[in-house]
N, C-alpha and C. Protein backbone atom coordinates (compact mmCIF):
# COMPACT_ATOMS: atom_id res chain seq x y z
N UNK A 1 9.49 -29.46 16.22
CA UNK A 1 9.34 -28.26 15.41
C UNK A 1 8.73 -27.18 16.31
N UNK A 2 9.46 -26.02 16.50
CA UNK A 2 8.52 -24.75 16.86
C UNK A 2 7.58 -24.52 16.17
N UNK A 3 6.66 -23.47 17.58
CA UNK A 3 5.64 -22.86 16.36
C UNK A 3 6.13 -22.27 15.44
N UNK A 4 7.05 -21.32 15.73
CA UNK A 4 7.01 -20.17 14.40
C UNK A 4 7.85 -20.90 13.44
N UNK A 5 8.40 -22.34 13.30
CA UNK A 5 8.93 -23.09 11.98
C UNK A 5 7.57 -23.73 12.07
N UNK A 6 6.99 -24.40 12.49
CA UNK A 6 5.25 -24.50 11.78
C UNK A 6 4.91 -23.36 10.94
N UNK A 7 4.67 -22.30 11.51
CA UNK A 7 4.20 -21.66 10.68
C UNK A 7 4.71 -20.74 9.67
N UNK A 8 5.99 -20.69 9.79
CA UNK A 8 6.82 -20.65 8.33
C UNK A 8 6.22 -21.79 7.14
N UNK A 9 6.26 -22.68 7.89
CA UNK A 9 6.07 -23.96 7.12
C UNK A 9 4.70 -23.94 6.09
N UNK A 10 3.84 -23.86 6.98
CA UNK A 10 2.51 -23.72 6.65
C UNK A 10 2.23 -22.32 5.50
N UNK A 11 3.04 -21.13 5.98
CA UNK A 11 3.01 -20.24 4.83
C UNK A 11 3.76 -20.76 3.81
N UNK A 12 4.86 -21.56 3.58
CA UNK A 12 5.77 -21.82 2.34
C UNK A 12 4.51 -22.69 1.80
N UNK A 13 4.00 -23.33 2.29
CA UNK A 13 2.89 -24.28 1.44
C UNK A 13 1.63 -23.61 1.05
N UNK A 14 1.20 -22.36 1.12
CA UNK A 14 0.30 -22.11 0.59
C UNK A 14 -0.84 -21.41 1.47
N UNK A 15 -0.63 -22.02 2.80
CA UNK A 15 -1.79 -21.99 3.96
C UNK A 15 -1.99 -20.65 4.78
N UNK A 16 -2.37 -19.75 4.93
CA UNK A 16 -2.73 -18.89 5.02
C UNK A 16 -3.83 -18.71 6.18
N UNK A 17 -3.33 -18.71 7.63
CA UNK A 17 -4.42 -18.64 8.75
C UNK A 17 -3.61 -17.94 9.52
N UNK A 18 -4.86 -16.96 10.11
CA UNK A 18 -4.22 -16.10 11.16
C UNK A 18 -3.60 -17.15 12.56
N UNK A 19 -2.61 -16.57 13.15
CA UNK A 19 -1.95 -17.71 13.97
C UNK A 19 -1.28 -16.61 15.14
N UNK A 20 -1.84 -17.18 16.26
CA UNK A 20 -0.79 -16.65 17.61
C UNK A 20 -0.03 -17.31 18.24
N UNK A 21 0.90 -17.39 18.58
CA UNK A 21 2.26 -17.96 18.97
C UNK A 21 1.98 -17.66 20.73
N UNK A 22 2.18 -18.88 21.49
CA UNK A 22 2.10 -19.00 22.92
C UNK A 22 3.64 -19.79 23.05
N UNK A 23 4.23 -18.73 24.04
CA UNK A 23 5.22 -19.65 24.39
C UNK A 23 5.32 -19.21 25.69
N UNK A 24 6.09 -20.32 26.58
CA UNK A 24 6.60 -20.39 27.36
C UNK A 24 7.94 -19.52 28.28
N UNK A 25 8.44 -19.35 27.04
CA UNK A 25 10.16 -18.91 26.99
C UNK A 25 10.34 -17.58 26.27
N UNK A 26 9.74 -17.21 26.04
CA UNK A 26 10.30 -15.99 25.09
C UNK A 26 11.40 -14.68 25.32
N UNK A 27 11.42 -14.79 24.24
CA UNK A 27 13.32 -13.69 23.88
C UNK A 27 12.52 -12.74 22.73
N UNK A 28 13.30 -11.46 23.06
CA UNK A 28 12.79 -10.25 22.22
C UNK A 28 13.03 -11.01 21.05
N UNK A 29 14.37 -11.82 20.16
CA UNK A 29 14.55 -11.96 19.52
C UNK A 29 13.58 -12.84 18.36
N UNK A 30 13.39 -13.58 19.29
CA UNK A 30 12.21 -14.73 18.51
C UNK A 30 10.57 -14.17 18.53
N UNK A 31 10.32 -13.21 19.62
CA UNK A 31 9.15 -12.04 18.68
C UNK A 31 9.54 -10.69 18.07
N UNK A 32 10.51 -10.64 17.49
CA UNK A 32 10.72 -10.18 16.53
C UNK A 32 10.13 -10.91 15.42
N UNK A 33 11.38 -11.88 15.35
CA UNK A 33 10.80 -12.70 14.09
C UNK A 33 9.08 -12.81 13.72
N UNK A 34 9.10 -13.46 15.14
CA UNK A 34 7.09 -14.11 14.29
C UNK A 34 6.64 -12.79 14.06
N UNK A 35 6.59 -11.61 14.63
CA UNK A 35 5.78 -10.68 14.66
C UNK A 35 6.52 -10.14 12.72
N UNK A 36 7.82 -10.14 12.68
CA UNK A 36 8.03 -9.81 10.82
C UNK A 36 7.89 -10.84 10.30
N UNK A 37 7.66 -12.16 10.78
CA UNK A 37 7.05 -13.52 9.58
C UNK A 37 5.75 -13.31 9.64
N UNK A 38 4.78 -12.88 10.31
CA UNK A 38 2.93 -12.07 10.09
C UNK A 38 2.49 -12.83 10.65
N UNK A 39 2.97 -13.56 12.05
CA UNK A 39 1.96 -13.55 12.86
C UNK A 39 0.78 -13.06 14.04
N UNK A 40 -0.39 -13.17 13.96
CA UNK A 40 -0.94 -12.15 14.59
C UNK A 40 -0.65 -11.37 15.79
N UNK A 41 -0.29 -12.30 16.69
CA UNK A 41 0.17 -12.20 18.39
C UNK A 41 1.36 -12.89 18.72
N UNK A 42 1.77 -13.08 19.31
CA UNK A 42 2.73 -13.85 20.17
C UNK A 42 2.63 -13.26 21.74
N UNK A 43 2.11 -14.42 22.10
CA UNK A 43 1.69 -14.14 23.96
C UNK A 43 2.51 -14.82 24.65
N UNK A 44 3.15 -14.50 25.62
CA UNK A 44 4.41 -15.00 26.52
C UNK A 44 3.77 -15.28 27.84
N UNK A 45 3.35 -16.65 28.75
CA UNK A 45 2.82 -17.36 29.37
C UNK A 45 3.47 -16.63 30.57
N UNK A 46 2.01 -16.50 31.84
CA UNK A 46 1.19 -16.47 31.71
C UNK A 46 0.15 -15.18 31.11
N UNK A 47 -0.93 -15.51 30.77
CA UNK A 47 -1.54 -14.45 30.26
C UNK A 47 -3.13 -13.87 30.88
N UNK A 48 -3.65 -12.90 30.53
CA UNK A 48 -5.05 -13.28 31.25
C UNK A 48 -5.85 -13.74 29.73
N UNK A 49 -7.34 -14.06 30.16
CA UNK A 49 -7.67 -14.92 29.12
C UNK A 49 -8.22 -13.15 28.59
N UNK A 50 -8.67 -12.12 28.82
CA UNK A 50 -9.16 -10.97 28.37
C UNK A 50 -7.71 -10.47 26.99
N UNK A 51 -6.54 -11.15 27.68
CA UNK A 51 -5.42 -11.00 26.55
C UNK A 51 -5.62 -11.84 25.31
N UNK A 52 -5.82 -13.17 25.15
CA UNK A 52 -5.70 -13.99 24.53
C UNK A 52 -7.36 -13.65 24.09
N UNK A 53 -8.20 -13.34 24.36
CA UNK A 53 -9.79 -12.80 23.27
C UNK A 53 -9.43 -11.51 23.07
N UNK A 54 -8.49 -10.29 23.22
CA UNK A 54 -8.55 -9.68 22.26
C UNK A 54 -7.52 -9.73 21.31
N UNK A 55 -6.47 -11.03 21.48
CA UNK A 55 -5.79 -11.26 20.53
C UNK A 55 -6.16 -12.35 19.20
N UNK A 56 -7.01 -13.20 19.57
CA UNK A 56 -8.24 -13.65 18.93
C UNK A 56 -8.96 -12.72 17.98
N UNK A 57 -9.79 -11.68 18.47
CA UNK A 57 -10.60 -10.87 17.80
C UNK A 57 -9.88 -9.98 16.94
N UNK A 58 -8.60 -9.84 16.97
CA UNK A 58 -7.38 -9.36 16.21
C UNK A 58 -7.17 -9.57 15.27
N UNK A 59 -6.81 -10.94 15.50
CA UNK A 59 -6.55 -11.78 14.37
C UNK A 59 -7.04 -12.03 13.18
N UNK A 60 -8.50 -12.37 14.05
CA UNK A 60 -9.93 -12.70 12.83
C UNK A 60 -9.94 -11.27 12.19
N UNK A 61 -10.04 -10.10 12.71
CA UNK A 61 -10.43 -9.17 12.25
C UNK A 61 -9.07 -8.75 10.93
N UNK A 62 -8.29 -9.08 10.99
CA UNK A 62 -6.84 -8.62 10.43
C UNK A 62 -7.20 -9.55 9.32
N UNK A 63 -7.29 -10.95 9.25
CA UNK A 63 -8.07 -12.30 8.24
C UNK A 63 -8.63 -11.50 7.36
N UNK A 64 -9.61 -11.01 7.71
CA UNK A 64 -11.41 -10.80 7.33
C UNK A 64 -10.58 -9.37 6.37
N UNK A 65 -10.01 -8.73 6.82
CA UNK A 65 -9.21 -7.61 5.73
C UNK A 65 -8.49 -7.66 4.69
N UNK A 66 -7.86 -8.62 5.29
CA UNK A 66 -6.35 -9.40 4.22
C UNK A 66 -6.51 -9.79 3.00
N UNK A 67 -5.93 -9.24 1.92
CA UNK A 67 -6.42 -9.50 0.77
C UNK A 67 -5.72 -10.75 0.51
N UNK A 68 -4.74 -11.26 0.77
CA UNK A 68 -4.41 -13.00 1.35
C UNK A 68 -5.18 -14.05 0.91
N UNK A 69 -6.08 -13.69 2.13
CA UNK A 69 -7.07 -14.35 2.49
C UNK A 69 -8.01 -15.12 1.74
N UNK A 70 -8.08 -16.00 1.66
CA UNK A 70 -8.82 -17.42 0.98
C UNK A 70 -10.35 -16.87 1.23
N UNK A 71 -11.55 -17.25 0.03
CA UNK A 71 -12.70 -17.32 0.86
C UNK A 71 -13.35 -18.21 1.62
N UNK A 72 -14.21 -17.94 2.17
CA UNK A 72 -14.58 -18.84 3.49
C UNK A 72 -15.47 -19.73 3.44
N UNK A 73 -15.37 -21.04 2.01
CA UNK A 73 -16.16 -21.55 1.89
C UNK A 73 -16.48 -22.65 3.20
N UNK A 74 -15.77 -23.08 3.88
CA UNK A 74 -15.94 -24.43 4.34
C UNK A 74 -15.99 -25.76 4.06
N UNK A 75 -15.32 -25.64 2.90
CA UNK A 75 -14.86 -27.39 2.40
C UNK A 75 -13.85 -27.23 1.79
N UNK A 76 -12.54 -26.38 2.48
CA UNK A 76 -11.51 -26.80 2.48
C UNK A 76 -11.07 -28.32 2.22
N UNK A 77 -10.16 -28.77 1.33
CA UNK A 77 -10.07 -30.42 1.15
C UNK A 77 -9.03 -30.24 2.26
N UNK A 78 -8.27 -29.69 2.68
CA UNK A 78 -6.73 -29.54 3.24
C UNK A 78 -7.24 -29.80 5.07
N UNK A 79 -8.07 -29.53 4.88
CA UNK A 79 -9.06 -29.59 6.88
C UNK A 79 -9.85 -30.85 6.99
């Protein structure tokens, strides 16, 4: 399974986490997609790590807005 059919997946079920997509291979075509299926980033290898923490801090920050967004108890049964 790819990521971005993981995380199709994971949205058809309910689950709701910010998510960045690392690949190896990438085609405009397939970040298209993740980037209109709502995922935060998609980073195309290699990267610097200053890329991948402010795509991190992105993410969370985009979460923390999202009216989506689950609250943050920490006893998720699903984790």
């Amino acid at each position: 399974m790819s990521g971005l059919a993981l995380y199709d997946y994971l949205r058809a079920t309910g689950c709701r986490i910010p998510t960045i997509l690392i690949t190896a291979s990438p085609t405009s075509r397939e970040r298209k997609r993740a980037i209109a299926s709502g995922v935060a980033s998609y980073l195309a290898k290699p990267f610097s790590e200053e890329v991948l923490l402010d795509s991190i801090r992105q993410a969370l920050d985009h979460d923390r807005a999202s009216p989506e967004s689950p609250p943050q108890s920490g006893t998720d049964p699903r984790m």
